[in-house]
N, C-alpha and C. Protein backbone atom coordinates (compact mmCIF):
# COMPACT_ATOMS: atom_id res chain seq x y z
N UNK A 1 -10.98 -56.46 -31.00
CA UNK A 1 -11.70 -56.57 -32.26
C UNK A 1 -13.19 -56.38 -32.00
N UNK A 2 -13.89 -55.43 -32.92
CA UNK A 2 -15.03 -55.35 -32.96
C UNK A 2 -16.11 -56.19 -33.91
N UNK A 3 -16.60 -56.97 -33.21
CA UNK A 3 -17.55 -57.62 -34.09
C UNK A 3 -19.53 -57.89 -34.81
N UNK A 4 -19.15 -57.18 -35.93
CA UNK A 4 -20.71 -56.99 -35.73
C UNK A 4 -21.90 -57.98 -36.00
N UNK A 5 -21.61 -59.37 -36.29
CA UNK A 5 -22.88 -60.42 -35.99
C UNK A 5 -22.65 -60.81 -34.52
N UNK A 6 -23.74 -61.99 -34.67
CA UNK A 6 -23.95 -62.69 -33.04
C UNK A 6 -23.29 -63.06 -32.45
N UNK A 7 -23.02 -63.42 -31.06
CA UNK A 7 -22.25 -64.65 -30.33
C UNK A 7 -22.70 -65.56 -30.47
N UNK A 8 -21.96 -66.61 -31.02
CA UNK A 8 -22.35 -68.34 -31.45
C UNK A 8 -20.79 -68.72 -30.26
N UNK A 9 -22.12 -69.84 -29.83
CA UNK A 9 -21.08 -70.54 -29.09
C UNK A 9 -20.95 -71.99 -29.96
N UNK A 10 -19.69 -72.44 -29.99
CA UNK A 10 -19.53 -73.98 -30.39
C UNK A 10 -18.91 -74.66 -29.49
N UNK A 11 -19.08 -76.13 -29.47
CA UNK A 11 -18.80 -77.28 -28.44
C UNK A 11 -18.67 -78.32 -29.39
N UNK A 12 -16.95 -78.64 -29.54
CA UNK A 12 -17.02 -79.80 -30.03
C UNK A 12 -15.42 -80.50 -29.16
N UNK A 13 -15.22 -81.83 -29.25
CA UNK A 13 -14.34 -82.14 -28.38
C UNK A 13 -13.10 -82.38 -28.97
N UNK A 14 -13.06 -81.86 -30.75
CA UNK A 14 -11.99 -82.28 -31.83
C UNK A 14 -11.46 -81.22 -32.08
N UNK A 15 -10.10 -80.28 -31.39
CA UNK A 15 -9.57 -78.83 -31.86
C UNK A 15 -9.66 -78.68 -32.86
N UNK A 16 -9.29 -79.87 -34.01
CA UNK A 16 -9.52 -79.00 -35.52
C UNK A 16 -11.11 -78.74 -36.01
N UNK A 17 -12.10 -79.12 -35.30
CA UNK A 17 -13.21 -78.68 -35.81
C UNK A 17 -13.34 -77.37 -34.99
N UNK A 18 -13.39 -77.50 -33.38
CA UNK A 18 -13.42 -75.76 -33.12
C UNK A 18 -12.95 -74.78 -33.46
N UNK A 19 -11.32 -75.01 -34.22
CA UNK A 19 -10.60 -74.07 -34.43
C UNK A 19 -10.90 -73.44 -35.99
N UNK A 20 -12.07 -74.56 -37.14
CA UNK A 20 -12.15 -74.33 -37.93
C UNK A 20 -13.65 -74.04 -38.51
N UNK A 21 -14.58 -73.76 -37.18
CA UNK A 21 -15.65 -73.54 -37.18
C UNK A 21 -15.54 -71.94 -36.69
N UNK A 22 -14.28 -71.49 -35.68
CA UNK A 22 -14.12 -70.67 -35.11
C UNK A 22 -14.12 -69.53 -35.88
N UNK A 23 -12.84 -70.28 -36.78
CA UNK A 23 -12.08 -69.12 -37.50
C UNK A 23 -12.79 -68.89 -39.05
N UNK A 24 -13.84 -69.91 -39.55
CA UNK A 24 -14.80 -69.63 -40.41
C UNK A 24 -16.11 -68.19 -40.23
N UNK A 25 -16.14 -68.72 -38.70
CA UNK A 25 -17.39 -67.78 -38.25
C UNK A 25 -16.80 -66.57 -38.11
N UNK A 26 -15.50 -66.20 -37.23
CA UNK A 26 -15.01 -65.02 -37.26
C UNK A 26 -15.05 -64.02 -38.46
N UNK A 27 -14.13 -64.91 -39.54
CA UNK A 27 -14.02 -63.97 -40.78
C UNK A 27 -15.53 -64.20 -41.65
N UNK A 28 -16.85 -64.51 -40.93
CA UNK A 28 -18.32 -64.28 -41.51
C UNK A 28 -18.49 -62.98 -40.82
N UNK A 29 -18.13 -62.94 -39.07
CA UNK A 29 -18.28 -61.62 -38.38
C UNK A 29 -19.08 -61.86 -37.55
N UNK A 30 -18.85 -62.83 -37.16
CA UNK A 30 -19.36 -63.55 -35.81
C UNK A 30 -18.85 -63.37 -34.75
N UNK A 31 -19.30 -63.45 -33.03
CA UNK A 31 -18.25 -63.35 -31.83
C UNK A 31 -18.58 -64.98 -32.22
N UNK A 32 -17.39 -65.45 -32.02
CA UNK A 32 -17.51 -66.82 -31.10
C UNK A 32 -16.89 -67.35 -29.93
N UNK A 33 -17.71 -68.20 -29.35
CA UNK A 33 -17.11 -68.39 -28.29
C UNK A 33 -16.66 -70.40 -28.15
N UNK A 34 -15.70 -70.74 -27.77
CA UNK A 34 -15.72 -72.41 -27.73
C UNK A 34 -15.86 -72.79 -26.10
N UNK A 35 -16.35 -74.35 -27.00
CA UNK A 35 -16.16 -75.34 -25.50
C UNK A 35 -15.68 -76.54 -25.86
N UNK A 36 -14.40 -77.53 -25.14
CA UNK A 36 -14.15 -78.50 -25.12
C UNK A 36 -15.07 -79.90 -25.03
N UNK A 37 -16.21 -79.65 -24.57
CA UNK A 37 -17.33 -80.66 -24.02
C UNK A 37 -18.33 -79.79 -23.73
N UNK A 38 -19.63 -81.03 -22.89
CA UNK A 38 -21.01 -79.95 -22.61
C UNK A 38 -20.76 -79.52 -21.61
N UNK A 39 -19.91 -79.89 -20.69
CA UNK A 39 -19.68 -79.20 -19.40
C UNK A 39 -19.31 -78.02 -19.23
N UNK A 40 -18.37 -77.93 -20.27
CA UNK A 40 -17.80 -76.34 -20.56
C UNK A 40 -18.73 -75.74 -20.89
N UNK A 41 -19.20 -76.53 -22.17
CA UNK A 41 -20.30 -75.78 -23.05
C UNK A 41 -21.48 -75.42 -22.13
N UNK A 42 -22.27 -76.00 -21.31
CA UNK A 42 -22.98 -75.60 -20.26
C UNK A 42 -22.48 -74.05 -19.78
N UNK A 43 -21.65 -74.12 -18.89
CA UNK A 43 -21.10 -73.06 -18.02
C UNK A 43 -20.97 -71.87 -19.38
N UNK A 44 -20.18 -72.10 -20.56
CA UNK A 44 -20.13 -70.62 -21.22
C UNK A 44 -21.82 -70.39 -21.99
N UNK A 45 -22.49 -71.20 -21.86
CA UNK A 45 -24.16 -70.71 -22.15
C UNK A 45 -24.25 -69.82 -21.22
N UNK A 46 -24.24 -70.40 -19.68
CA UNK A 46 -24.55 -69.47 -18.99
C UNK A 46 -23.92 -68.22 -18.79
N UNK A 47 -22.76 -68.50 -18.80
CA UNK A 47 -21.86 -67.16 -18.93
C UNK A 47 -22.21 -66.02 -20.08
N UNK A 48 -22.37 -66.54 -21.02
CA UNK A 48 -22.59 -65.66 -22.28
C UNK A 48 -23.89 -65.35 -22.66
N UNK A 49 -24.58 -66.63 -22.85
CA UNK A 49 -25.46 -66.28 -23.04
C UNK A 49 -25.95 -66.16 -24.26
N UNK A 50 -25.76 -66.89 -25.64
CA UNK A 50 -25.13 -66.47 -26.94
C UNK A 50 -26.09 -66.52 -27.73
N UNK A 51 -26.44 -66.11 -28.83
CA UNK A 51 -27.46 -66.23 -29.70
C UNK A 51 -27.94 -67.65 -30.10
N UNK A 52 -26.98 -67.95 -30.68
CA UNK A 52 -26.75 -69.89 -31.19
C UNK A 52 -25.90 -70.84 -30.69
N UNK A 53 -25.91 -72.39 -30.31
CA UNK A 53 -25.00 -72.70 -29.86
C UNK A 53 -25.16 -73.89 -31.58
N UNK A 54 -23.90 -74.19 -31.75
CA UNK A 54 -23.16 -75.43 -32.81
C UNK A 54 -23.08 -76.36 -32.05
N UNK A 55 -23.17 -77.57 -31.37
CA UNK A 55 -22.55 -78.61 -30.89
C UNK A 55 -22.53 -79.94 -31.59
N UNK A 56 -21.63 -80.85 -30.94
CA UNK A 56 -20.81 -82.10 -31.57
C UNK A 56 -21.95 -83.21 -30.64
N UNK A 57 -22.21 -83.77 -31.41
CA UNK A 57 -23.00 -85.22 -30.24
C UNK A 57 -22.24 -85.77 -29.12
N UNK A 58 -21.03 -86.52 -29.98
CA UNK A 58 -20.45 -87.39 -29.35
C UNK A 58 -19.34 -86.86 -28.49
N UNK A 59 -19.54 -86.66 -26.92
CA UNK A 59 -17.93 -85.78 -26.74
C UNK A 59 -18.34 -86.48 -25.54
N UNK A 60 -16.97 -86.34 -24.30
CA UNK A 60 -17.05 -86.84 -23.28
C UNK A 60 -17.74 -86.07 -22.03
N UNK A 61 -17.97 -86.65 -21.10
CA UNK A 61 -18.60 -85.86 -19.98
C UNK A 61 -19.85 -85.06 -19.82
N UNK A 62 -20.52 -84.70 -21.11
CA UNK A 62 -21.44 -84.99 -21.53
C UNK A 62 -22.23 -84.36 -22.79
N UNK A 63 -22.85 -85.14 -23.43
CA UNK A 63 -23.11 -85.35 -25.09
C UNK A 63 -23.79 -84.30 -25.54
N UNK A 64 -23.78 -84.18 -26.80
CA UNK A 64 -24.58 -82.66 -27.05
C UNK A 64 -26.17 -82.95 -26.59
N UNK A 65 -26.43 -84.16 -26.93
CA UNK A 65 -28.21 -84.19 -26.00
C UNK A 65 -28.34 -83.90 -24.74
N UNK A 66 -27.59 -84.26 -24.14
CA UNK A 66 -27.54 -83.89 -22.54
C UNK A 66 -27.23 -82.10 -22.34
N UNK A 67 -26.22 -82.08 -23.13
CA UNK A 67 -25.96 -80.30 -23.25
C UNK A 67 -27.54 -79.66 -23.77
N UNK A 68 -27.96 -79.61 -25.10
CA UNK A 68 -28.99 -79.20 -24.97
C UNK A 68 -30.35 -79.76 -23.76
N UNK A 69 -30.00 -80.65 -23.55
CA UNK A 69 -31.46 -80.51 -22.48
C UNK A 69 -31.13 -79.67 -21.48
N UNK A 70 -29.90 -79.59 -20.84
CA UNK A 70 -29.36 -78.80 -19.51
C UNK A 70 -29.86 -77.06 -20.26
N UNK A 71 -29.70 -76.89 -21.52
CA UNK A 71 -29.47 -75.57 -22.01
C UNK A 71 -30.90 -75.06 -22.18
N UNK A 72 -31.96 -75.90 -22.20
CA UNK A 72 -33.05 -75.77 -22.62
C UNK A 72 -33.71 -75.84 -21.44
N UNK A 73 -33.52 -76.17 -20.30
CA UNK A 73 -33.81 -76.21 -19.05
C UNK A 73 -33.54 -74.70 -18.30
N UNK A 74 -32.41 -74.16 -19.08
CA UNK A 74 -31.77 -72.74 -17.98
C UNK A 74 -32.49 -72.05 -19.40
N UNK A 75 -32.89 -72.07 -20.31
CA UNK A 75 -33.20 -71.07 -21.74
C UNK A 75 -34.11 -71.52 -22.66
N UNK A 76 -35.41 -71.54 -22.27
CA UNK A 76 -36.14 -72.42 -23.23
C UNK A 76 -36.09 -71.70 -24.35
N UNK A 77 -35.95 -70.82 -24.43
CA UNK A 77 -35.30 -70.10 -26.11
C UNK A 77 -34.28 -69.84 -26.43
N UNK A 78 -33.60 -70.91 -26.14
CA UNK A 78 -32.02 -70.94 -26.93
C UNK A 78 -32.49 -71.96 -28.44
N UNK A 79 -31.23 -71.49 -29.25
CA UNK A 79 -31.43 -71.82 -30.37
C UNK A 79 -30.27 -72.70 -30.51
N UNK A 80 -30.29 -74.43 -30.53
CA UNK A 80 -29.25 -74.99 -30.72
C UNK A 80 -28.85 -75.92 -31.69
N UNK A 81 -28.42 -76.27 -32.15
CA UNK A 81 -28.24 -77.29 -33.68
C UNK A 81 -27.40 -78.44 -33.49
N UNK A 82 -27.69 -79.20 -33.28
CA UNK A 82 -26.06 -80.69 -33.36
C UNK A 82 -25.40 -80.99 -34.76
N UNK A 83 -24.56 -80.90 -34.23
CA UNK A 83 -23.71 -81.75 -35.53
C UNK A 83 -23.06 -82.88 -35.01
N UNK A 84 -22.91 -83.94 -35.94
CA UNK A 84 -23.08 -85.23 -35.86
C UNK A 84 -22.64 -85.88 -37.05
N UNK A 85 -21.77 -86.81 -37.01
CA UNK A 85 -21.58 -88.24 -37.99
C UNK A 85 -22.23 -89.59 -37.12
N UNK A 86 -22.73 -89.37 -36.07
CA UNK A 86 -23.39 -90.48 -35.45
C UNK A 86 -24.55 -90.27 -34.68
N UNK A 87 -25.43 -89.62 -35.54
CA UNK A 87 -26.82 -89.32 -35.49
C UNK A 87 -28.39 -90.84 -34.89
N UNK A 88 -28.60 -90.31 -33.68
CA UNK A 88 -29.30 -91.46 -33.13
C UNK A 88 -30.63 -90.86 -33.42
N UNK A 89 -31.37 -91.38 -34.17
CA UNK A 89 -32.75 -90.98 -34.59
C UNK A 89 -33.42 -90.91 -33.41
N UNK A 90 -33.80 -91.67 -32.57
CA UNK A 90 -34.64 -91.64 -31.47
C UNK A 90 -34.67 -90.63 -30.19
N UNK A 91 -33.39 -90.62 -30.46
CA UNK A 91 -32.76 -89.20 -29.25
C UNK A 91 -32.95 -87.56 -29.79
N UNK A 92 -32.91 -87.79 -31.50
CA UNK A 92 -32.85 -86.77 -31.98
C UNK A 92 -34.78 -86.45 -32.55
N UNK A 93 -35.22 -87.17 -32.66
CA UNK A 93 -36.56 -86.95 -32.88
C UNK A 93 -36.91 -86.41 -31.22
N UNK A 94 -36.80 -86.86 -30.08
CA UNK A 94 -37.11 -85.99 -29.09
C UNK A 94 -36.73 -84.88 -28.78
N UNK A 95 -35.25 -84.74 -28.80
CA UNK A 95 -34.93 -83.18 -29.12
C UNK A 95 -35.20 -82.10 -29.99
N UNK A 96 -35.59 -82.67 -31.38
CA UNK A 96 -36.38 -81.90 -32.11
C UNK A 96 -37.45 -81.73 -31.87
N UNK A 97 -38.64 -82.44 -31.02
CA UNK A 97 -39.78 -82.34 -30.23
C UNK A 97 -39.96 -80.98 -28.94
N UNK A 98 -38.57 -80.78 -28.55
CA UNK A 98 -37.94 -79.99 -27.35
C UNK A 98 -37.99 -78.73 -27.70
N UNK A 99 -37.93 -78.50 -28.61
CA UNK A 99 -37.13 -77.31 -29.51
C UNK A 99 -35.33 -77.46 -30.01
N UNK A 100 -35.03 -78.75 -30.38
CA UNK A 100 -33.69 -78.27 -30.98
C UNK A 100 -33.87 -77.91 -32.40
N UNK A 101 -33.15 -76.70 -33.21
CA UNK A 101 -33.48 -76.44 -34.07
C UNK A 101 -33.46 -77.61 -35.53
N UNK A 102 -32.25 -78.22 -35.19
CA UNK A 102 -31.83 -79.14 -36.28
C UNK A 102 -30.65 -80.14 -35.98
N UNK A 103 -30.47 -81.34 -36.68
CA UNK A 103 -29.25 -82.40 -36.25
C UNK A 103 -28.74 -81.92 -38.27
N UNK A 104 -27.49 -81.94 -38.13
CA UNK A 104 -27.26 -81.38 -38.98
C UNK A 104 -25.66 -82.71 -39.17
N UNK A 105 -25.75 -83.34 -40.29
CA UNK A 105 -24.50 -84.45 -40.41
C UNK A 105 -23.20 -83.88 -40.71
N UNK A 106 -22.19 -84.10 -40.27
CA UNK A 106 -20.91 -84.46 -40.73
C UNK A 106 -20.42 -84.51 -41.81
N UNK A 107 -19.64 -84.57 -42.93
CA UNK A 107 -18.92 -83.34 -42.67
C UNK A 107 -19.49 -82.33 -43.40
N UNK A 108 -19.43 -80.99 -42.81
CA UNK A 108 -20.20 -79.41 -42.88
C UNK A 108 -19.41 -78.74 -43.83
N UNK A 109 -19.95 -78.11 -45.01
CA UNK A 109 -19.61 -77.19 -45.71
C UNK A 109 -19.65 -76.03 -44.81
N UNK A 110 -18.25 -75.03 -44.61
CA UNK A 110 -18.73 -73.94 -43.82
C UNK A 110 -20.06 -73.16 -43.89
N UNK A 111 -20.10 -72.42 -44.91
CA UNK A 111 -21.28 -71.80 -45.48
C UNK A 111 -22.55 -72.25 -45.02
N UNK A 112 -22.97 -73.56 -44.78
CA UNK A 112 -23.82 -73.95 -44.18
C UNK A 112 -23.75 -73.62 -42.70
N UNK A 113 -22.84 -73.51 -41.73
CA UNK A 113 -23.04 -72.72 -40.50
C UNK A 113 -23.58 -71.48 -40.89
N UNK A 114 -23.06 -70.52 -41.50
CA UNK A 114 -23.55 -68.93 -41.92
C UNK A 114 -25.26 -69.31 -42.61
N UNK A 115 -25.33 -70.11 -43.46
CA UNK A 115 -26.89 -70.06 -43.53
C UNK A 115 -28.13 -70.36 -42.69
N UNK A 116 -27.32 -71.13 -41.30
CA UNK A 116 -28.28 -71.80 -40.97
C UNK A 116 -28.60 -70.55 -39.61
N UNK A 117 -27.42 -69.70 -39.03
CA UNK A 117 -27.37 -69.00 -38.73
C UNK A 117 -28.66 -67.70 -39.00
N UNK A 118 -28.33 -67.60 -40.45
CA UNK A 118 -29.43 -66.55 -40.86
C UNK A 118 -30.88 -66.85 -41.02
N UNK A 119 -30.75 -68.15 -41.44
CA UNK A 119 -32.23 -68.98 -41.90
C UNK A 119 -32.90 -69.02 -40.18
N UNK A 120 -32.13 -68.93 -39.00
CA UNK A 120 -32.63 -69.19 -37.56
C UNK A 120 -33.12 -67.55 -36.99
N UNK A 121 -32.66 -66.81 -37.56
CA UNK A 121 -32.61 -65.02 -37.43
C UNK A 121 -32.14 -64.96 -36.21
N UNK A 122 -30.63 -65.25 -36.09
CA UNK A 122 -29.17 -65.14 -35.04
C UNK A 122 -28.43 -64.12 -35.64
């Protein structure tokens, strides 16, 4: 399959959100790519390399803050966004200090991935 928007990578540790962030972005015309955690999610940044990454805060092994700092460390211009139902202000005011683009709450109207996408110019 040929696809003509960006590679967005997502990292969340709940299959029905990857599989339904996946298959939202696909039929927008997105590549996407997933990760089970930041560990994964780490390694396919580097691997890919992707326009945007989506990630989940809370996952095991390590959290989307820790993922973006590792990501922002190998890419200081990566463009990354959290999503979150358990949004820690203090962690997230520094990462927004960092360059994360946005903490974005729980639960997500698809459409809002595709805007935030375009509103970032990914």
């Amino acid at each position: 399959m040929i696809f003509m928007g960006s590679q967005i990578l997502v990292v969340d540790d709940e299959p029905d959100v990857l599989e339904s962030f996946q298959m939202y972005l696909e039929f927008a015309g997105h590549d996407v790519i997933t990760a089970s955690d930041g560990k994964q999610g780490l390694a396919m940044y580097k691997k890919y390399n992707p326009c945007m990454v989506f990630s989940d805060v809370k996952m095991p092994n390590m959290d989307g803050y820790e993922l973006f700092s590792n990501i922002i460390k190998f890419d200081s211009k990566a463009k990354m966004l959290l999503v979150t139902g358990y949004e820690t202000i203090k962690k997230s005011r520094i990462a927004l200090e960092l360059g994360l683009l946005e903490v974005i709450e729980k639960p997500i109207e698809p459409n809002v991935l595709t805007d935030k996408i375009k509103e970032h110019s990914c």
